[in-house]
Protein backbone atom coordinates (compact mmCIF):
# COMPACT_ATOMS: atom_id res chain seq x y z
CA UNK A 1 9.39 347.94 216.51
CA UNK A 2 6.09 347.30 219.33
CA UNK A 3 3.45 345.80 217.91
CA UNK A 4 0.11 345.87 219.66
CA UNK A 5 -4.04 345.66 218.42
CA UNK A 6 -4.87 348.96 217.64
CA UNK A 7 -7.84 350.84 219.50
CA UNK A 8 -10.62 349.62 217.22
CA UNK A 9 -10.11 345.68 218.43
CA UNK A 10 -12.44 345.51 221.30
CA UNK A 11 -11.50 344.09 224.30
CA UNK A 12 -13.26 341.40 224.47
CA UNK A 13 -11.42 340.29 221.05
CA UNK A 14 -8.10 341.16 222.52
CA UNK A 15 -8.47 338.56 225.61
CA UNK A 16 -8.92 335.80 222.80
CA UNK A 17 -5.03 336.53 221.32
CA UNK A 18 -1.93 337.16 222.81
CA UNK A 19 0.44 339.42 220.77
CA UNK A 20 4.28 339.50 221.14
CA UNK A 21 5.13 342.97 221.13
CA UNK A 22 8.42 342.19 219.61
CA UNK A 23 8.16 339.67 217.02
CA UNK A 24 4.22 340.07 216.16
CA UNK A 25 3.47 336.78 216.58
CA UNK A 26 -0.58 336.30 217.30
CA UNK A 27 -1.66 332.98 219.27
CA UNK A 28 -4.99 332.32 220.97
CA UNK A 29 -5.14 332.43 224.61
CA UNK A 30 -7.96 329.58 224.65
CA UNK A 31 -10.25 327.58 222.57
CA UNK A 32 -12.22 329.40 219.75
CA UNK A 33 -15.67 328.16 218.91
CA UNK A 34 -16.47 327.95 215.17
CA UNK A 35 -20.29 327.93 216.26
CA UNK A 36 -19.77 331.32 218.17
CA UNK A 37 -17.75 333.41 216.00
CA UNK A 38 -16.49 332.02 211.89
CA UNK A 39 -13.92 334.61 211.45
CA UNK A 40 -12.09 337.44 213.16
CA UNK A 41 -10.72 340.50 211.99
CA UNK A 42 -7.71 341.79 213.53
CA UNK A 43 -6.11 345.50 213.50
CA UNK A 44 -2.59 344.93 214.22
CA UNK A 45 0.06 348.42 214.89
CA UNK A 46 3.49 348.65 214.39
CA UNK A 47 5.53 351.44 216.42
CA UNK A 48 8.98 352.37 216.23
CA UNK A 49 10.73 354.14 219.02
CA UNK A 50 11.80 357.23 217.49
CA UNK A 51 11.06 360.71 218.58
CA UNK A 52 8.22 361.71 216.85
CA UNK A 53 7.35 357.44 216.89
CA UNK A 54 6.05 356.61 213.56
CA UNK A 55 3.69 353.69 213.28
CA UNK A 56 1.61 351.49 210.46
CA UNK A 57 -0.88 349.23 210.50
CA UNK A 58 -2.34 345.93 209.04
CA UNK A 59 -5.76 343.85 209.29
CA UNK A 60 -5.42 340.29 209.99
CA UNK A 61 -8.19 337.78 209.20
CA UNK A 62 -8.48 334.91 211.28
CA UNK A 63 -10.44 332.35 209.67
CA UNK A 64 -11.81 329.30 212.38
CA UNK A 65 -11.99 325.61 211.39
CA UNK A 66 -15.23 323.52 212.88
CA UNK A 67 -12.62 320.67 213.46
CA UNK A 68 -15.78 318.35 213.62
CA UNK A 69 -17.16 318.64 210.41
């Protein structure tokens, strides 16, 4: 199985997260600010590499901490 954000994740939200196409593991790629943004929702694909491929799909909500409160 790939795993990759699906189409509907804008970019802008993809360069935020890195996503291990292998294991599916999400990390950020640099600091999140709980006064910008509270909460993220993530579409997350699965694809396996038969012929046709057959894929699913999950949502993943991120929720952000304000670490200073």
């Amino acid at each position: 199985l790939f795993f990759s954000f699906t189409d509907t994740v804008s970019p802008k939200i993809q360069d935020l997260f890195l996503i291990d196409r292998k294991s599916g593991e999400i990390r950020t790629a640099g600091e999140l600010d709980f006064e910008d943004v509270q909460a993220y929702d993530l579409e997350i694909e699965a694809k396996d590499q038969g012929w046709p491929p057959l894929s699913g799909h999950c949502r993943v909500e991120l929720e952000v901490l304000d670490v200073n409160d």
